[in-house]
Protein backbone atom coordinates (compact mmCIF):
# COMPACT_ATOMS: atom_id res chain seq x y z
CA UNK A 1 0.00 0.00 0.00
CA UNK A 2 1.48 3.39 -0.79
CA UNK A 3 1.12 6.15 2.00
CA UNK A 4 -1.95 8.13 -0.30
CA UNK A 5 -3.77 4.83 -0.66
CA UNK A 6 -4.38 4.87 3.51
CA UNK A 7 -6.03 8.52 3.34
CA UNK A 8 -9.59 7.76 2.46
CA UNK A 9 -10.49 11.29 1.04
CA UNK A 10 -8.01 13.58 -1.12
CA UNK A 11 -8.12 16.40 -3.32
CA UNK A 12 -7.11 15.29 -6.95
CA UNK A 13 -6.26 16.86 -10.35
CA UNK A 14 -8.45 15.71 -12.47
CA UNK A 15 -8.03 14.85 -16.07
CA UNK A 16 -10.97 14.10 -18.29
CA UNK A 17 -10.27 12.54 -21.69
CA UNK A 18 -12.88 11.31 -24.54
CA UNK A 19 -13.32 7.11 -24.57
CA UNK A 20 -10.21 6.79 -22.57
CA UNK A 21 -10.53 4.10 -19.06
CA UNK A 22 -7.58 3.42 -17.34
CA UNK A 23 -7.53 0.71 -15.01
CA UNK A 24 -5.29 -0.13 -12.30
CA UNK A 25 -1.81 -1.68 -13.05
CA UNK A 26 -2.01 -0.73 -16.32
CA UNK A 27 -0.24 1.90 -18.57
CA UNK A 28 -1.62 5.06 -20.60
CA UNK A 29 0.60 6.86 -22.80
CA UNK A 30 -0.15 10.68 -22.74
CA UNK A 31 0.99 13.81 -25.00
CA UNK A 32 -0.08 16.91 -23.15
CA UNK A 33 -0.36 19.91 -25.30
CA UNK A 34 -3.28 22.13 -23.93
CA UNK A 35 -1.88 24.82 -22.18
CA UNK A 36 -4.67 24.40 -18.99
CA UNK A 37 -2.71 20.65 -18.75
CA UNK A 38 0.48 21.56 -19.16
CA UNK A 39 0.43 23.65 -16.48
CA UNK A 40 -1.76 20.99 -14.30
CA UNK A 41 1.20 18.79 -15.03
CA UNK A 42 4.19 20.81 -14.72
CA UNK A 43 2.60 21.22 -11.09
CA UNK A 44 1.95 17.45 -10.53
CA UNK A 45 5.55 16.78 -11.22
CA UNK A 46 6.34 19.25 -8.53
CA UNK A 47 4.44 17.25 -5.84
CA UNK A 48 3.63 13.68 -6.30
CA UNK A 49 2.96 13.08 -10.09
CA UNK A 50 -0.35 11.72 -9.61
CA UNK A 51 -3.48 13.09 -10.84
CA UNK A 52 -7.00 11.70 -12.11
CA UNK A 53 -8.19 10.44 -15.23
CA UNK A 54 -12.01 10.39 -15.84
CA UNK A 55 -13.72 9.16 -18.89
CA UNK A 56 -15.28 11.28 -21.11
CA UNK A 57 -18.77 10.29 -23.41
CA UNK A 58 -18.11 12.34 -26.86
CA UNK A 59 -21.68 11.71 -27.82
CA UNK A 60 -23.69 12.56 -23.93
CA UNK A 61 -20.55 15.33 -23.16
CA UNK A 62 -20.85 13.45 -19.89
CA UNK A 63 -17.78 13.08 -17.51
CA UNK A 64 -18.03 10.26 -15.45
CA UNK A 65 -17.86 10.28 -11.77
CA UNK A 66 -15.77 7.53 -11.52
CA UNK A 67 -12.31 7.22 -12.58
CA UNK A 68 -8.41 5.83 -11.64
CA UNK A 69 -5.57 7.60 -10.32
CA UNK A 70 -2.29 7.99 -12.89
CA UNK A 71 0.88 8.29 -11.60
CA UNK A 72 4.15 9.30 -14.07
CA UNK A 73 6.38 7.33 -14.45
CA UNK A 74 8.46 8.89 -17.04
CA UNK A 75 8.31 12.54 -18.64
CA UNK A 76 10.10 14.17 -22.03
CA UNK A 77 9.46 17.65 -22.98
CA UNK A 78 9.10 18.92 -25.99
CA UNK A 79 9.52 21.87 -27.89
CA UNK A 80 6.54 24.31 -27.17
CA UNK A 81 6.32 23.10 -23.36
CA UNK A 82 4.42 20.46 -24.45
CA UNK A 83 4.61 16.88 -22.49
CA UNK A 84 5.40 13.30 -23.66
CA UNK A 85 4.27 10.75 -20.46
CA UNK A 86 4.46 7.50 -19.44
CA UNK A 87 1.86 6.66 -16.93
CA UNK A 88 0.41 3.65 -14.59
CA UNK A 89 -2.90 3.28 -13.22
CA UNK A 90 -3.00 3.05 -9.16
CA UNK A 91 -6.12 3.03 -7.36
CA UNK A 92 -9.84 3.41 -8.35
CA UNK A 93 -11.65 6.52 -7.00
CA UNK A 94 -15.34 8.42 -7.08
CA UNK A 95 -15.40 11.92 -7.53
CA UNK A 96 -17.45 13.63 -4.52
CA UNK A 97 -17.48 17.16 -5.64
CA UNK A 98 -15.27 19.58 -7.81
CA UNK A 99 -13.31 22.20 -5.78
CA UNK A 100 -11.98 23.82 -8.60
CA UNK A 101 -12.50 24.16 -12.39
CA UNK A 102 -10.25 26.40 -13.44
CA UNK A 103 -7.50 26.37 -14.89
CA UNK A 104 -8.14 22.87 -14.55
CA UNK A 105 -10.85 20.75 -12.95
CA UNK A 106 -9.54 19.30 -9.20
CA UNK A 107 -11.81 17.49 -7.56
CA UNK A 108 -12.43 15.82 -3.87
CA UNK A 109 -12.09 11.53 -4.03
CA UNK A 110 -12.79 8.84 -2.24
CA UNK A 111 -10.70 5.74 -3.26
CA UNK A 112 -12.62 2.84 -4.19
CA UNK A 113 -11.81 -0.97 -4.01
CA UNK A 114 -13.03 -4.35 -4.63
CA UNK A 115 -14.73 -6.48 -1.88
CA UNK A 116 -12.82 -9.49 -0.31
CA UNK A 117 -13.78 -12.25 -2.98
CA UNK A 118 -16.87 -14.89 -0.87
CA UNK A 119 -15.24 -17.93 -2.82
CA UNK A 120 -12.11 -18.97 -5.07
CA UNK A 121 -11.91 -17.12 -7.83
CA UNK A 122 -9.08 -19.19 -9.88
CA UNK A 123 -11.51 -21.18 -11.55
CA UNK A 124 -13.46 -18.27 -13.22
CA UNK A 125 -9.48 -16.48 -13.76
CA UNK A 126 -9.02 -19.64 -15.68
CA UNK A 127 -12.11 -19.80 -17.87
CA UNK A 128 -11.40 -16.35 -18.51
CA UNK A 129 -7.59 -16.39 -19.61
CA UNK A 130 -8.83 -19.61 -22.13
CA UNK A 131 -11.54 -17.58 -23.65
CA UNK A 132 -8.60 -14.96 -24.06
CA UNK A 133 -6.16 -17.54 -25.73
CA UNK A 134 -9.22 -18.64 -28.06
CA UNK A 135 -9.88 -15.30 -29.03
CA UNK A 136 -6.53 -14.47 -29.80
CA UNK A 137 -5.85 -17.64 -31.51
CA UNK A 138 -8.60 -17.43 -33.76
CA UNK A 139 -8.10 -14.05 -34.23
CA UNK A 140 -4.61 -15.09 -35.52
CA UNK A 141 -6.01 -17.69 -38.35
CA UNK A 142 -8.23 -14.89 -39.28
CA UNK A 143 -5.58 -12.03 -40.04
CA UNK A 144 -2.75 -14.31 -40.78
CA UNK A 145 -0.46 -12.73 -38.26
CA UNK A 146 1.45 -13.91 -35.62
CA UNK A 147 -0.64 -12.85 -32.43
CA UNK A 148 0.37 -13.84 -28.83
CA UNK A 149 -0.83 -13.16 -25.28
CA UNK A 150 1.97 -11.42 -23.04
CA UNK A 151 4.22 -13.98 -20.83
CA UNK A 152 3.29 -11.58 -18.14
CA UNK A 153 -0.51 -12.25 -18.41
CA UNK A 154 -1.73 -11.87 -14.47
CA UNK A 155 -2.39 -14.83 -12.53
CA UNK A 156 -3.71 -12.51 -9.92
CA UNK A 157 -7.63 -12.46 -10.48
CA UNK A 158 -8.04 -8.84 -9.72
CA UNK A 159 -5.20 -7.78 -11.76
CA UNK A 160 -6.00 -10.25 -14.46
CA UNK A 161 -9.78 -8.05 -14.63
CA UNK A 162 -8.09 -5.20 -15.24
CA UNK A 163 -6.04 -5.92 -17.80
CA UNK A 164 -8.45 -7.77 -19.68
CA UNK A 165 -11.54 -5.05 -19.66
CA UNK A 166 -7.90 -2.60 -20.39
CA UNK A 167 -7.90 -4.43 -23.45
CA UNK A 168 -11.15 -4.20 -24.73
CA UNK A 169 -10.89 -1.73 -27.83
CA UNK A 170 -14.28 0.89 -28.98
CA UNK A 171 -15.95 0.33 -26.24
CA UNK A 172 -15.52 2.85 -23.57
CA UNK A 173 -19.22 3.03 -21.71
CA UNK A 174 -18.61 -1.37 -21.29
CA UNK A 175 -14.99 -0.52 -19.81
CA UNK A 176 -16.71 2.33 -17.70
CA UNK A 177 -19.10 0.13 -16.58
CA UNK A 178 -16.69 -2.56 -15.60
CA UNK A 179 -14.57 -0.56 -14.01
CA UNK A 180 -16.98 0.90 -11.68
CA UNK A 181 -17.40 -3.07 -10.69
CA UNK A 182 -16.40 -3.71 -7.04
CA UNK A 183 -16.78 -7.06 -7.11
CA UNK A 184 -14.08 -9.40 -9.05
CA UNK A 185 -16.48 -12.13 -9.79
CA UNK A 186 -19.03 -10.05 -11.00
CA UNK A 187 -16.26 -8.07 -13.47
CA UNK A 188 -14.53 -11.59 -14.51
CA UNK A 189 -18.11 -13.10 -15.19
CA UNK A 190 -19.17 -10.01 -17.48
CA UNK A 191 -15.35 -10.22 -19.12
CA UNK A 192 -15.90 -14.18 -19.80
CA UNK A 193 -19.42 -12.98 -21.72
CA UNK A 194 -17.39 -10.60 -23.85
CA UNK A 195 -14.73 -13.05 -24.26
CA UNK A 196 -16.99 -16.12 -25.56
CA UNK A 197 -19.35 -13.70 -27.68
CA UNK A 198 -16.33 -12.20 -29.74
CA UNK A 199 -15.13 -15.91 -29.41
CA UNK A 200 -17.62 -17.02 -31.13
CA UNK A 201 -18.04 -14.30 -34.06
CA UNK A 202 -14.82 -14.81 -34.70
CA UNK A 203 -15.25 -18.97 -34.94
CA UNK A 204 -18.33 -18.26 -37.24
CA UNK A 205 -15.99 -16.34 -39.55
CA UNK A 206 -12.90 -18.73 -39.28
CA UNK A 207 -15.82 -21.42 -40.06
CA UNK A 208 -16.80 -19.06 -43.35
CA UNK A 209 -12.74 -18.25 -44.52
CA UNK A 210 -12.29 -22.14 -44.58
CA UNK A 211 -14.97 -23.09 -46.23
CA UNK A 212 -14.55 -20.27 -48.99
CA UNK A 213 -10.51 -21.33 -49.37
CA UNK A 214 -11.37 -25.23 -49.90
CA UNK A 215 -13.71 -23.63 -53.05
């Protein structure tokens, strides 16, 4: 546990950004060239480098209220003042009330976590991690490139929610929705859902390509 994770309310920089989730233990790559966040980040870098990111609905103009902590892990400026960054998703939080909106929005969190799991959750981490090896080997036949799952993959079943709903692509409002989740089981279940739907497009078209190539 780091030292900010024990505070249970803090005021936090907030940084809203259109279709973008992050999710805990995983990275977001950011170029910062509005001036309002240049100077909210030349200011986090001064203190502790962490700040909010909330997702924002392009079509509603809705920013959600809940959203995960960044921290930087690496910086390059640029010409202009503008910011290259490396960041890593820490803890979840909900966003009680805004304090300030300008020159950028900071706003007063609570941090958020999952409840202790009520039984093992290994066997639904498995399911989940072979609808992610089916998915990724059939997407594979279907593009003809060499696709593989990370060595890394989590074994944890916590972490290995967040980097699967992290890797869910055009679909912001389902990664919003998952990451508000506070229960593992209930976040792995929806993920296995995903996983053996798009499984099982993508066997229907693997099914189609073959039959088309033996013509």
């Amino acid at each position: 546990m780091t030292s900010s994770s024990k505070i249970a309310v803090r005021e936090l920089p907030l940084f809203p950004l259109p279709e973008v989730v992050l999710f805990p233990t995983r990275p977001l790559s950011l170029h910062i060239f509005e001036f309002r966040y240049r100077i909210m980040m030349n200011t986090i870098l001064e203190s502790d480098r962490r700040f909010g990111v909330l997702m924002v609905d392009p079509v509603k103009g809705t920013i959600a209220n809940t959203g995960c902590c960044a921290e930087i892990v690496h910086h390059q400026r640029l010409p202009d003042d503008r910011i290259e960054m490396l960041t890593l998703g820490q803890q979840r939080f909900r966003v009680l009330e805004y304090v300030r909106e300008k020159p950028y929005r900071v706003g007063l969190v609570e941090w958020i976590e999952d409840q202790p799991p009520a039984k093992d959750l290994r066997p639904l981490s498995s399911e989940v991690e072979q609808l992610l090896r089916d998915v990724v080997r059939l997407s594979a036949k279907l593009t003809e490139q060499n696709i593989e799952l990370p060595e890394d993959l989590p074994d944890l079943p916590t972490e290995l929610s967040y980097w699967v709903a992290s890797n869910l692509y055009g679909v912001a409002a389902e990664q919003q929705l998952l990451l508000e989740m506070q229960d593992t089981a209930t976040r792995l279940e929806r993920e296995a859902e995903i996983l053996t739907s798009t499984r099982n497009h993508l066997a229907a078209r693997a099914v189609l390509k073959d039959t088309f190539n033996e013509k």
